[in-house]
PDB file of N, CA and C in Angstrom:
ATOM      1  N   UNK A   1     -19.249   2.299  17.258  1.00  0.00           N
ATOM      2  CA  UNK A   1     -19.116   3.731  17.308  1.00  0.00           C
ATOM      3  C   UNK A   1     -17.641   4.103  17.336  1.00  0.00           C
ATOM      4  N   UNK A   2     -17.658   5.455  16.544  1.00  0.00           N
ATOM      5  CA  UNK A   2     -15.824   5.350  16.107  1.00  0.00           C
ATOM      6  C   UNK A   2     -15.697   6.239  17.151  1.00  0.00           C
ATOM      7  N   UNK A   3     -14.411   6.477  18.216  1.00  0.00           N
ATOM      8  CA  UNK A   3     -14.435   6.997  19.164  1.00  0.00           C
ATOM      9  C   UNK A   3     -12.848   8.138  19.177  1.00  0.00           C
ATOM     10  N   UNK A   4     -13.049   9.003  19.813  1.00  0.00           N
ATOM     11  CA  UNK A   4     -11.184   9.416  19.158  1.00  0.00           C
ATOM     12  C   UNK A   4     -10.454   8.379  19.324  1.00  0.00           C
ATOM     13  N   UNK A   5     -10.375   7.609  20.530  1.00  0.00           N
ATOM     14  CA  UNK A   5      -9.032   7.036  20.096  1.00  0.00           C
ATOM     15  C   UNK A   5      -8.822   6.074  19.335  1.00  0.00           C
ATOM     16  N   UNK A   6      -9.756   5.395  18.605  1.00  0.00           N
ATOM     17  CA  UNK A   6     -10.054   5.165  17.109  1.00  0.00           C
ATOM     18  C   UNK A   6      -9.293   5.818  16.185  1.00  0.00           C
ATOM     19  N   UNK A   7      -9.707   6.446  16.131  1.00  0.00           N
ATOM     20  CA  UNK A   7      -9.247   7.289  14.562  1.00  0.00           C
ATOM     21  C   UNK A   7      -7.659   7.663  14.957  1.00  0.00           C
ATOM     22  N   UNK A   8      -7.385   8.026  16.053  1.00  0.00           N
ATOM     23  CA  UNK A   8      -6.223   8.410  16.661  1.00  0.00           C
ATOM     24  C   UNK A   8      -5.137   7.132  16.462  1.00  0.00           C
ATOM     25  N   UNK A   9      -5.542   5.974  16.554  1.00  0.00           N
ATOM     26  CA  UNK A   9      -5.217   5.009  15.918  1.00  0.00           C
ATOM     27  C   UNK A   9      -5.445   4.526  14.851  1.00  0.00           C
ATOM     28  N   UNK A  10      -6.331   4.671  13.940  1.00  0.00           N
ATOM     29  CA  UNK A  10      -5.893   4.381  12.626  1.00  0.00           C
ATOM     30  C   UNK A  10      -4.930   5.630  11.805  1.00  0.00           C
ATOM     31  N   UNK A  11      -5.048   6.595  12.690  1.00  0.00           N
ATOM     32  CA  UNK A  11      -4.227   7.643  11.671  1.00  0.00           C
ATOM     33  C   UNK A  11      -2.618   7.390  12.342  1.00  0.00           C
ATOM     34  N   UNK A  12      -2.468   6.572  13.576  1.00  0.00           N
ATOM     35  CA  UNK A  12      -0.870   6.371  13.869  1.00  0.00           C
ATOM     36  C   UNK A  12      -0.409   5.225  12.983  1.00  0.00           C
ATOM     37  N   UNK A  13      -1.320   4.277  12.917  1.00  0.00           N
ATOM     38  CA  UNK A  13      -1.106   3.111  11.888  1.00  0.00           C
ATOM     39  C   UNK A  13      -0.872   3.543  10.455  1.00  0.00           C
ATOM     40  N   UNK A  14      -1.315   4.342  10.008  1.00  0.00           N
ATOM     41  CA  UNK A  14      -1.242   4.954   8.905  1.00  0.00           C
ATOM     42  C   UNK A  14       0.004   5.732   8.784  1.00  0.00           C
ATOM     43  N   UNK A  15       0.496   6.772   9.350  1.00  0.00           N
ATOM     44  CA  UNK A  15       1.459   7.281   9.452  1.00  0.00           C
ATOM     45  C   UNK A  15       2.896   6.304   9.441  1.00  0.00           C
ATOM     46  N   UNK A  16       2.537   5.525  10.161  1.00  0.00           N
ATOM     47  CA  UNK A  16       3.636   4.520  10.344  1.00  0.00           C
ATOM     48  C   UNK A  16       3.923   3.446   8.941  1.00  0.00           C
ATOM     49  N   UNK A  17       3.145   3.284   8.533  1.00  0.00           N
ATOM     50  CA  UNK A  17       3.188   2.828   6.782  1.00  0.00           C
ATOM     51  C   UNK A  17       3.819   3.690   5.967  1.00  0.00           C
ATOM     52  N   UNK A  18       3.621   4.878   6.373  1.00  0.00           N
ATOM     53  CA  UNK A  18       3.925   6.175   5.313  1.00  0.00           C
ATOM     54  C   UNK A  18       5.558   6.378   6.064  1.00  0.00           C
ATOM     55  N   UNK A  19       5.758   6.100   7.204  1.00  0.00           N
ATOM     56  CA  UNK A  19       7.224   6.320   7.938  1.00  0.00           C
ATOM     57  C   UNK A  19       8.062   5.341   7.072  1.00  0.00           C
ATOM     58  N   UNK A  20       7.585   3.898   7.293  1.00  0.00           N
ATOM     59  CA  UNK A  20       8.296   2.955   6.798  1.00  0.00           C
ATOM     60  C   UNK A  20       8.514   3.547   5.003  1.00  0.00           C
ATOM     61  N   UNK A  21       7.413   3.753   4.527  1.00  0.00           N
ATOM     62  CA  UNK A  21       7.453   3.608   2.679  1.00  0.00           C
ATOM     63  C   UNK A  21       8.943   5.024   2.717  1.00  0.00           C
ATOM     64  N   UNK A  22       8.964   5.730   3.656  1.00  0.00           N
ATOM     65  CA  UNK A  22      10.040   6.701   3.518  1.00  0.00           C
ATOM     66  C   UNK A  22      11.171   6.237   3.848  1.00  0.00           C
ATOM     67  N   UNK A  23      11.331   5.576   4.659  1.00  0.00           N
ATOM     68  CA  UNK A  23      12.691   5.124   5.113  1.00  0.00           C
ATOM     69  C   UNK A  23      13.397   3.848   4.692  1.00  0.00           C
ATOM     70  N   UNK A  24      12.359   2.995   3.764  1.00  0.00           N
ATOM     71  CA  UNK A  24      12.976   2.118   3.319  1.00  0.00           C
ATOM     72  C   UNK A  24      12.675   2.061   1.642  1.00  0.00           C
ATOM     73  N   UNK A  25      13.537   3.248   1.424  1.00  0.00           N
ATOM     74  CA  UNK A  25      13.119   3.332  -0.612  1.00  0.00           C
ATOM     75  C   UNK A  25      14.279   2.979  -1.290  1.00  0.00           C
ATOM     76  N   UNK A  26      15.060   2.047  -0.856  1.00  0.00           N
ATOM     77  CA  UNK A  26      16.326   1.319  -1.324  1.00  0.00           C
ATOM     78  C   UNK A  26      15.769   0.317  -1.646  1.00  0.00           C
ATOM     79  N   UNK A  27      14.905  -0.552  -1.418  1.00  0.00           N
ATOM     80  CA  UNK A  27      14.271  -1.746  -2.053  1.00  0.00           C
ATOM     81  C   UNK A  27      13.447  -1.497  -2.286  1.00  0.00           C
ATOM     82  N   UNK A  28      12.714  -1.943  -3.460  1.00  0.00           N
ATOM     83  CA  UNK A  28      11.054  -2.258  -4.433  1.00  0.00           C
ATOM     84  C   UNK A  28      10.349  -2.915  -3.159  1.00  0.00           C
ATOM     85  N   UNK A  29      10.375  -3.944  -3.093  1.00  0.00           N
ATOM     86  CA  UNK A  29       9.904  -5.130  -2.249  1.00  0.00           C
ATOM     87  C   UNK A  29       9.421  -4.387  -0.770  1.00  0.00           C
ATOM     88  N   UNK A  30      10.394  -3.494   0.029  1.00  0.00           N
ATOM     89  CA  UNK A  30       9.898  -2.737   1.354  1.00  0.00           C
ATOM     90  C   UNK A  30       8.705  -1.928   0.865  1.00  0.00           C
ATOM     91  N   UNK A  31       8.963  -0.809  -0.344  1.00  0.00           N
ATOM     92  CA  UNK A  31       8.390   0.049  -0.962  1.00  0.00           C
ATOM     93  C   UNK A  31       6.761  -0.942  -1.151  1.00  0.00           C
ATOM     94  N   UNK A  32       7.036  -1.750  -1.615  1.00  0.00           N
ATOM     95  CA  UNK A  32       5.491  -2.217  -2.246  1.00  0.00           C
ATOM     96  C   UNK A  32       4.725  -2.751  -0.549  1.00  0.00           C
ATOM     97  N   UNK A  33       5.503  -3.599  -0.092  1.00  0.00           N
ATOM     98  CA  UNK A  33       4.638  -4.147   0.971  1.00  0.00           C
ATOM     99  C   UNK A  33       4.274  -2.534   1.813  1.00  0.00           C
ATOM    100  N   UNK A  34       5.195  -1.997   2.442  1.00  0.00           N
ATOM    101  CA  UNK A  34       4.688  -0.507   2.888  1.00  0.00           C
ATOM    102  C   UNK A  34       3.203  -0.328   2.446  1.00  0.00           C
ATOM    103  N   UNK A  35       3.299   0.338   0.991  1.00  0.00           N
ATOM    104  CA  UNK A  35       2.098   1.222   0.619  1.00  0.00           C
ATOM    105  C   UNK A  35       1.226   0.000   0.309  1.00  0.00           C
ATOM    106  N   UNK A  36       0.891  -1.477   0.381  1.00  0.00           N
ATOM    107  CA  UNK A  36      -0.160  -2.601   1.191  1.00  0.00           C
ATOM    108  C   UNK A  36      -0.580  -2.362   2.536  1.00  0.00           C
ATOM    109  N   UNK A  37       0.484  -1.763   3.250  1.00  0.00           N
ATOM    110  CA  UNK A  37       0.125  -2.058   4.712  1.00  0.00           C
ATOM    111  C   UNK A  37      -1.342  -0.390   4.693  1.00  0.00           C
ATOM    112  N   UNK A  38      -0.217   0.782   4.026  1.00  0.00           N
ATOM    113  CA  UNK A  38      -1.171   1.624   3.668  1.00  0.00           C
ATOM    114  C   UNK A  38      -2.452   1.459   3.593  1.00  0.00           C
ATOM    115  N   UNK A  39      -2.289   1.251   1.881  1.00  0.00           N
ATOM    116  CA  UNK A  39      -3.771   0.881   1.707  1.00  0.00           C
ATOM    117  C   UNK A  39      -4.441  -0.059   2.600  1.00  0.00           C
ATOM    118  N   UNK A  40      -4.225  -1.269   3.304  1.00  0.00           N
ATOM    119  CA  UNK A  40      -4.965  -1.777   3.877  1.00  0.00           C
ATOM    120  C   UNK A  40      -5.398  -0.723   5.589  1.00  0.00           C
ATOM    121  N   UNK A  41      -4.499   0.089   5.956  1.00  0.00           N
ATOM    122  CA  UNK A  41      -5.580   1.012   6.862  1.00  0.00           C
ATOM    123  C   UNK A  41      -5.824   1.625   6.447  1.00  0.00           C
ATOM    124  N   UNK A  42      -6.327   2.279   4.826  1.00  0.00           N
ATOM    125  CA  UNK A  42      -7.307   2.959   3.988  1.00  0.00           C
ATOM    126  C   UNK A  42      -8.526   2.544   4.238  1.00  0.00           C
ATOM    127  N   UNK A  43      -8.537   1.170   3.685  1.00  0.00           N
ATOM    128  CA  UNK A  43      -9.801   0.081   3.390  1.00  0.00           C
ATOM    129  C   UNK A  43     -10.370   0.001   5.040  1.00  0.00           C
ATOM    130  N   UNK A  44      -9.869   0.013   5.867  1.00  0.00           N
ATOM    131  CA  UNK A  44     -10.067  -0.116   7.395  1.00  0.00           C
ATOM    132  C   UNK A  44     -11.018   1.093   7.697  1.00  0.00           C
ATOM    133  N   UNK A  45     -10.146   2.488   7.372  1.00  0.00           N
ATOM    134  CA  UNK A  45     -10.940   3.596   7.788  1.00  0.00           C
ATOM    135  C   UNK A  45     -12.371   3.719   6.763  1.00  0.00           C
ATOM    136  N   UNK A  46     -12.420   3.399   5.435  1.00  0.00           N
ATOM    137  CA  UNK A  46     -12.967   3.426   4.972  1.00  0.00           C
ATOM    138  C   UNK A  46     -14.453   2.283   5.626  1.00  0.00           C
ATOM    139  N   UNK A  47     -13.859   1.403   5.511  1.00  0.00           N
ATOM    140  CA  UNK A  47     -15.121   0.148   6.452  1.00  0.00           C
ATOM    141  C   UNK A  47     -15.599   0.692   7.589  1.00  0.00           C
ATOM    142  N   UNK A  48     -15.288   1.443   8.474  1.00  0.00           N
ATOM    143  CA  UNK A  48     -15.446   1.940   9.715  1.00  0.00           C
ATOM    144  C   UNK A  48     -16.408   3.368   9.484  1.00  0.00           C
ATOM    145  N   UNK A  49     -16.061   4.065   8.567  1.00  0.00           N
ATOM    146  CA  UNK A  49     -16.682   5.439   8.430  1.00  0.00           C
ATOM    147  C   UNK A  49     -17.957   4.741   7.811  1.00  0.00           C
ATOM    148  N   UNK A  50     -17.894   4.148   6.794  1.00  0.00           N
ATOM    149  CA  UNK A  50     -19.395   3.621   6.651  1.00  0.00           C
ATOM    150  C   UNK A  50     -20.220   3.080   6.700  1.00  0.00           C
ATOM    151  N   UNK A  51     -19.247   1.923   7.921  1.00  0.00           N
ATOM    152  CA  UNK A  51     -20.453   1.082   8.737  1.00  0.00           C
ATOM    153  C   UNK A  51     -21.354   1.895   9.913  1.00  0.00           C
ATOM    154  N   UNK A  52     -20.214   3.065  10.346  1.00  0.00           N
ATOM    155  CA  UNK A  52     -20.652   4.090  11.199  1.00  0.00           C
ATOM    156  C   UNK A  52     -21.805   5.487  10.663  1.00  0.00           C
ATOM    157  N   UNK A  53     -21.787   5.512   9.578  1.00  0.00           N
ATOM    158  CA  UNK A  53     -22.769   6.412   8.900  1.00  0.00           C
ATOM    159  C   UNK A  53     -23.446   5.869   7.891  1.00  0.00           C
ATOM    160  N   UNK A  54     -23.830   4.362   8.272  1.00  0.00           N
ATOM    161  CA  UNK A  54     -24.468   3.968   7.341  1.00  0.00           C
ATOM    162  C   UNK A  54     -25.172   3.925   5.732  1.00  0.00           C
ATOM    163  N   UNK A  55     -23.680   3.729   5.219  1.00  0.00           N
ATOM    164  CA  UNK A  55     -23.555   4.040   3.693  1.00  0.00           C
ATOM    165  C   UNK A  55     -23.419   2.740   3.587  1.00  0.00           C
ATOM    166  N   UNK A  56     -23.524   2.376   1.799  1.00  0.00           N
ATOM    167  CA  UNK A  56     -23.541   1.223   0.869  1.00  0.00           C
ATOM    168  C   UNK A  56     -22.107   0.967   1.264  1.00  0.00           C
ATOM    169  N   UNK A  57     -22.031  -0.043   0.905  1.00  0.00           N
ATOM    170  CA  UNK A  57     -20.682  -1.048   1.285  1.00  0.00           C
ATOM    171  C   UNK A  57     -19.899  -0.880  -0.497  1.00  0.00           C
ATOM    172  N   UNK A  58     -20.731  -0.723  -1.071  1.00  0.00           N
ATOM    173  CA  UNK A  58     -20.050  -1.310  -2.456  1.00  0.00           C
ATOM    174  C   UNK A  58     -19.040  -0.362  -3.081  1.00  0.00           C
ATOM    175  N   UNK A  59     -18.817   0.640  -2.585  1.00  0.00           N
ATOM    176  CA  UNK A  59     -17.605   1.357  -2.913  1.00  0.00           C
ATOM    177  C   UNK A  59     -16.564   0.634  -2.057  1.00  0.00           C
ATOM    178  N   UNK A  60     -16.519  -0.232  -1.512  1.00  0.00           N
ATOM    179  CA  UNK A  60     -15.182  -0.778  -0.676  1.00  0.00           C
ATOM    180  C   UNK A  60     -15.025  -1.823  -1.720  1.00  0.00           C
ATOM    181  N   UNK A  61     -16.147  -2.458  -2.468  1.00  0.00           N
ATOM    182  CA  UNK A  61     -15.369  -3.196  -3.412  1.00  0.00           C
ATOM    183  C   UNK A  61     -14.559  -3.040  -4.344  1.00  0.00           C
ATOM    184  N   UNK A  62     -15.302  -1.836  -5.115  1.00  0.00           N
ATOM    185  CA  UNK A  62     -14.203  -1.247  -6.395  1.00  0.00           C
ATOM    186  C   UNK A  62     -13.084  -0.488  -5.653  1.00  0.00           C
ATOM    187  N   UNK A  63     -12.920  -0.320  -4.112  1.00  0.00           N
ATOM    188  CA  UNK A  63     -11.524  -0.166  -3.692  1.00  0.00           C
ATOM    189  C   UNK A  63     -10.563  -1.247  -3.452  1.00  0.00           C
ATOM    190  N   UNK A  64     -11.032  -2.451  -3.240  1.00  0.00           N
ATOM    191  CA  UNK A  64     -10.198  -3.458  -3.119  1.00  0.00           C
ATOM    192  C   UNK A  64     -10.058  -4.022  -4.109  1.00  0.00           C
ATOM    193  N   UNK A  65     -10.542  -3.991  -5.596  1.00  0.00           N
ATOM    194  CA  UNK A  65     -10.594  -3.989  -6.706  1.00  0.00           C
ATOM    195  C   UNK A  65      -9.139  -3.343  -7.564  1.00  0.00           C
ATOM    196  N   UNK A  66      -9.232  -2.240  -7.083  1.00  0.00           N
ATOM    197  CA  UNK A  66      -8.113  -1.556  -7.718  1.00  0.00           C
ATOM    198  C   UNK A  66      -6.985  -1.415  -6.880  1.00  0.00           C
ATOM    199  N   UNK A  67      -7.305  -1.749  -5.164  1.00  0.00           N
ATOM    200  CA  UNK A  67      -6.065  -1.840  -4.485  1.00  0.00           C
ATOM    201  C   UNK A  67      -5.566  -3.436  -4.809  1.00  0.00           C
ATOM    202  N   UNK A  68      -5.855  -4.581  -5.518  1.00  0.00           N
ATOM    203  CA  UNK A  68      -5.710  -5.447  -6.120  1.00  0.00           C
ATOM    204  C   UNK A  68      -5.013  -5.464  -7.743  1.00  0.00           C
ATOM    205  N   UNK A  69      -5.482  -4.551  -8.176  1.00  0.00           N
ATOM    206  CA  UNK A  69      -4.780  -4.638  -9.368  1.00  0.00           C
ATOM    207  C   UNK A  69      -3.202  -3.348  -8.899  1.00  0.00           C
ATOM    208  N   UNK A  70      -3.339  -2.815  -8.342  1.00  0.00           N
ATOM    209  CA  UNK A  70      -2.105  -1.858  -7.838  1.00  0.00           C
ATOM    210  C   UNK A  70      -0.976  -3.172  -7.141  1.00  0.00           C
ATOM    211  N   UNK A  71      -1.301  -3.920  -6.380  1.00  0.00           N
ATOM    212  CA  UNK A  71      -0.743  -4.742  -5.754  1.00  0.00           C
ATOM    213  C   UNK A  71      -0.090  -5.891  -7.284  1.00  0.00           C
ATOM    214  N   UNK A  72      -1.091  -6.329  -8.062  1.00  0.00           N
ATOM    215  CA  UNK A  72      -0.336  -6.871  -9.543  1.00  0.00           C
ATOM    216  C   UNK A  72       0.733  -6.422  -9.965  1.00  0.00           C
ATOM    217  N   UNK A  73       0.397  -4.764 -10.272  1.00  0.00           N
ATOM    218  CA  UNK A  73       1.088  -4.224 -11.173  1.00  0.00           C
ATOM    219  C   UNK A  73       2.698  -4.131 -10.506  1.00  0.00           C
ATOM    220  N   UNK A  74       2.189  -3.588  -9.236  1.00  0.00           N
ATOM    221  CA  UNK A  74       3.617  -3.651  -8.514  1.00  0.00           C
ATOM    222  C   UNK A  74       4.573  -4.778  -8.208  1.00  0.00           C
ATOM    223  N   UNK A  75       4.311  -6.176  -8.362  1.00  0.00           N
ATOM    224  CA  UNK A  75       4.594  -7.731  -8.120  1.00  0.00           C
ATOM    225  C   UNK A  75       5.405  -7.789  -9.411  1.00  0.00           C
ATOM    226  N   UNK A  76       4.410  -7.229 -10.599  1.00  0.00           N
ATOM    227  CA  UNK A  76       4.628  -7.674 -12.157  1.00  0.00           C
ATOM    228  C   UNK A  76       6.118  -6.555 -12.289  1.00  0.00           C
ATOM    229  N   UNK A  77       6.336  -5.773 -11.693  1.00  0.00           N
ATOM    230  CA  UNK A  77       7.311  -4.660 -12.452  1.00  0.00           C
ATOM    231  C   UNK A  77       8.414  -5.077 -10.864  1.00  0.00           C
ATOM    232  N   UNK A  78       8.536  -5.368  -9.833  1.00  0.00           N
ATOM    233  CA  UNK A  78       9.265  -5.926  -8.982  1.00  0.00           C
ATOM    234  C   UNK A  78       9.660  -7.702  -9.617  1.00  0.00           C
ATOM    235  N   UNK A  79       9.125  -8.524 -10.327  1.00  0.00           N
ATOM    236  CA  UNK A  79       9.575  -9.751 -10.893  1.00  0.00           C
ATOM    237  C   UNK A  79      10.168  -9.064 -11.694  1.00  0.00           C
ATOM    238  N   UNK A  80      10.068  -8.313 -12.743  1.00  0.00           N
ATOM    239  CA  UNK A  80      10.689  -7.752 -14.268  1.00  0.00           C
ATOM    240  C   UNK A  80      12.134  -7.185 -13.514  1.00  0.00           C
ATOM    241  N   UNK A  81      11.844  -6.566 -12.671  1.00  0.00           N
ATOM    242  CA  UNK A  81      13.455  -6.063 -12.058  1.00  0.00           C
ATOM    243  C   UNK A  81      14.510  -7.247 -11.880  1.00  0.00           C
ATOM    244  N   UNK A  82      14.187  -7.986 -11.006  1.00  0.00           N
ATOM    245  CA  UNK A  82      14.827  -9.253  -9.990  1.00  0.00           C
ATOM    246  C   UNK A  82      15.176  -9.956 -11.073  1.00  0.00           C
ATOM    247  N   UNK A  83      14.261 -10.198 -12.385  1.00  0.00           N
ATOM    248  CA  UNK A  83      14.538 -10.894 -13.777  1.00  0.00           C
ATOM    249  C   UNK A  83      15.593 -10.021 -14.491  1.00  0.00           C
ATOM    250  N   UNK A  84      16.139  -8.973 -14.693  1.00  0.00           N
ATOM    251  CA  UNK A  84      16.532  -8.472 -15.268  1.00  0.00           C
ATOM    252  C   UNK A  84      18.137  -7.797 -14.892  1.00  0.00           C
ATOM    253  N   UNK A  85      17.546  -7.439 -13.356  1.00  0.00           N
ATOM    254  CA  UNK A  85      19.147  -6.636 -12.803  1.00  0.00           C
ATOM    255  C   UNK A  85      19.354  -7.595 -11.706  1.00  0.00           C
ATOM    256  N   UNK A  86      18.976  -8.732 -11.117  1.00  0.00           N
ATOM    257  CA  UNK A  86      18.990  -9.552 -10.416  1.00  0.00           C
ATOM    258  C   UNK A  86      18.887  -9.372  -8.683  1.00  0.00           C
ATOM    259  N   UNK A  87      18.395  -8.161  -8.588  1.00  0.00           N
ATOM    260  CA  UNK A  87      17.786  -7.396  -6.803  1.00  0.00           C
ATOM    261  C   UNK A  87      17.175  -6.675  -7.057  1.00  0.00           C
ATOM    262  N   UNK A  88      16.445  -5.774  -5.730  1.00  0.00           N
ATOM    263  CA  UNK A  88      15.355  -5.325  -6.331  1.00  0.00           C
ATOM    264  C   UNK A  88      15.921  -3.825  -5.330  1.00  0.00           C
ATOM    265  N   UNK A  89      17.040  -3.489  -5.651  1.00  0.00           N
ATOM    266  CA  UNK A  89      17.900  -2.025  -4.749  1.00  0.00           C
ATOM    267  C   UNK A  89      17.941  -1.369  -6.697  1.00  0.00           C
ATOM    268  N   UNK A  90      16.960  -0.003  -6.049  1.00  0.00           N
ATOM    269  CA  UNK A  90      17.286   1.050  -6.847  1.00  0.00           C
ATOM    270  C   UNK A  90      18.338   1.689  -7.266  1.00  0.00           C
ATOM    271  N   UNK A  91      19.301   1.266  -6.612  1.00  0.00           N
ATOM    272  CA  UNK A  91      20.684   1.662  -7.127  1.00  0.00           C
ATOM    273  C   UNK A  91      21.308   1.447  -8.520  1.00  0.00           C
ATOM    274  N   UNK A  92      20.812  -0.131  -8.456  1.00  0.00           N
ATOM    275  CA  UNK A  92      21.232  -0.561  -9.806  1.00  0.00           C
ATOM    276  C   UNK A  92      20.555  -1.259 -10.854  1.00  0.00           C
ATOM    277  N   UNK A  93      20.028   0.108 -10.748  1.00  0.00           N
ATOM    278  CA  UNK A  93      19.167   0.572 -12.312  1.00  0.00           C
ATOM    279  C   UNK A  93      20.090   1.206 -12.993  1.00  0.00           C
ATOM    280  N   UNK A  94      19.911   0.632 -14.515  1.00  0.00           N
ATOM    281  CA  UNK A  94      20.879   1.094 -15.630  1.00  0.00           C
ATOM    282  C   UNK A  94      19.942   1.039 -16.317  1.00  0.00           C
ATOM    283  N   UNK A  95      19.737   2.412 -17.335  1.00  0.00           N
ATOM    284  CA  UNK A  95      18.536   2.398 -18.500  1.00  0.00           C
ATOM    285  C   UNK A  95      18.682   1.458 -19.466  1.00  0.00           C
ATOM    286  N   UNK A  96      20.209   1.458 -19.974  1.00  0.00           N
ATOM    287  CA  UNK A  96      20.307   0.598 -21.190  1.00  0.00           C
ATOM    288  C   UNK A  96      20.467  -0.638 -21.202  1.00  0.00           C
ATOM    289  N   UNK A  97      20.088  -1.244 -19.414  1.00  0.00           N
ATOM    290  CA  UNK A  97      20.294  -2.663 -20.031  1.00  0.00           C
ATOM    291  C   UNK A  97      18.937  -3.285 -19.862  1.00  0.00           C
ATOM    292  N   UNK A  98      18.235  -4.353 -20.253  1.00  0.00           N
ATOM    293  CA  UNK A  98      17.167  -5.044 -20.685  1.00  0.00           C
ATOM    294  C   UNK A  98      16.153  -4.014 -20.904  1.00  0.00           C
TER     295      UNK A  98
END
Protein backbone atom coordinates (compact mmCIF):
# COMPACT_ATOMS: atom_id res chain seq x y z
CA UNK A 1 0.00 0.00 0.00
CA UNK A 2 1.46 3.33 -1.29
CA UNK A 3 1.40 5.58 1.70
CA UNK A 4 2.30 9.53 1.57
CA UNK A 5 5.47 9.16 2.57
CA UNK A 6 5.95 6.98 -0.34
CA UNK A 7 5.22 9.03 -2.97
CA UNK A 8 6.76 11.92 -0.94
CA UNK A 9 9.75 9.96 -1.58
CA UNK A 10 9.69 8.94 -4.84
CA UNK A 11 8.85 12.47 -5.92
CA UNK A 12 12.19 13.76 -3.71
CA UNK A 13 14.16 11.07 -5.58
CA UNK A 14 12.90 12.28 -8.62
CA UNK A 15 13.43 15.82 -8.18
CA UNK A 16 16.87 15.17 -7.22
CA UNK A 17 17.68 13.48 -10.72
CA UNK A 18 16.09 16.45 -12.31
CA UNK A 19 18.46 18.79 -9.72
CA UNK A 20 21.48 16.89 -10.76
CA UNK A 21 20.47 16.71 -14.89
CA UNK A 22 20.42 20.76 -14.18
CA UNK A 23 23.43 21.34 -12.56
CA UNK A 24 25.63 19.19 -14.25
CA UNK A 25 25.01 20.07 -18.22
CA UNK A 26 28.76 20.61 -18.90
CA UNK A 27 29.20 16.92 -19.50
CA UNK A 28 27.13 14.36 -21.83
CA UNK A 29 28.09 11.51 -19.54
CA UNK A 30 26.48 13.44 -16.02
CA UNK A 31 23.55 14.50 -18.41
CA UNK A 32 22.84 10.85 -19.59
CA UNK A 33 23.40 8.94 -16.30
CA UNK A 34 21.05 11.79 -14.51
CA UNK A 35 17.99 11.35 -16.81
CA UNK A 36 18.75 7.00 -16.08
CA UNK A 37 18.56 7.71 -12.59
CA UNK A 38 15.20 9.63 -13.74
CA UNK A 39 13.74 7.31 -15.65
CA UNK A 40 14.53 4.58 -13.38
CA UNK A 41 12.20 6.40 -10.48
CA UNK A 42 9.67 6.66 -13.41
CA UNK A 43 9.65 2.83 -13.88
CA UNK A 44 9.52 2.64 -9.87
CA UNK A 45 6.44 4.90 -9.59
CA UNK A 46 5.05 3.36 -12.38
CA UNK A 47 5.52 -0.48 -10.77
CA UNK A 48 4.06 0.78 -7.56
CA UNK A 49 0.87 2.59 -8.96
CA UNK A 50 0.01 -0.61 -10.64
CA UNK A 51 0.83 -3.16 -8.46
CA UNK A 52 -1.31 -0.93 -6.10
CA UNK A 53 -4.40 -0.61 -8.46
CA UNK A 54 -4.07 -3.63 -9.91
CA UNK A 55 -3.37 -3.10 -13.57
CA UNK A 56 -1.49 -5.32 -16.30
CA UNK A 57 2.15 -5.17 -15.83
CA UNK A 58 2.85 -5.08 -19.57
CA UNK A 59 2.99 -1.48 -20.14
CA UNK A 60 6.18 -1.45 -17.86
CA UNK A 61 7.65 -3.50 -20.51
CA UNK A 62 7.31 -1.36 -23.57
CA UNK A 63 8.61 1.29 -20.93
CA UNK A 64 11.75 -0.32 -20.26
CA UNK A 65 11.84 -1.10 -23.82
CA UNK A 66 12.16 2.32 -24.94
CA UNK A 67 13.85 3.55 -21.72
CA UNK A 68 16.49 0.99 -23.24
CA UNK A 69 16.72 2.10 -26.52
CA UNK A 70 16.92 6.00 -25.11
CA UNK A 71 19.80 4.76 -22.94
CA UNK A 72 21.55 3.29 -26.66
CA UNK A 73 20.93 6.17 -28.40
CA UNK A 74 22.44 8.34 -25.79
CA UNK A 75 25.83 5.89 -25.26
CA UNK A 76 25.88 5.82 -29.30
CA UNK A 77 25.96 9.84 -29.72
CA UNK A 78 28.22 10.27 -26.23
CA UNK A 79 30.97 7.50 -28.01
CA UNK A 80 30.56 9.64 -31.47
CA UNK A 81 31.54 12.79 -29.34
CA UNK A 82 34.62 11.33 -27.18
CA UNK A 83 35.52 9.77 -30.91
CA UNK A 84 35.49 12.86 -32.50
CA UNK A 85 36.24 16.03 -30.13
CA UNK A 86 37.98 13.79 -27.64
CA UNK A 87 35.62 14.77 -24.09
CA UNK A 88 32.42 14.77 -23.67
CA UNK A 89 32.18 18.98 -22.22
CA UNK A 90 29.74 20.85 -24.42
CA UNK A 91 31.93 23.51 -24.76
CA UNK A 92 33.83 22.10 -27.36
CA UNK A 93 31.56 21.53 -29.88
CA UNK A 94 32.57 22.93 -33.24
CA UNK A 95 29.99 22.30 -36.13
CA UNK A 96 32.54 22.00 -38.77
CA UNK A 97 34.64 19.56 -37.50
CA UNK A 98 33.82 15.69 -38.04
Amino acid sequence: MMTYYTVVFFVIMYMSGLWLFCSKRKHLLMALLSLEYMVLWIFVMFMMYFMFFDHGLYFLIVYLVFSVCEGALGLGILVKMVRCYGNDYFQSFVILRC
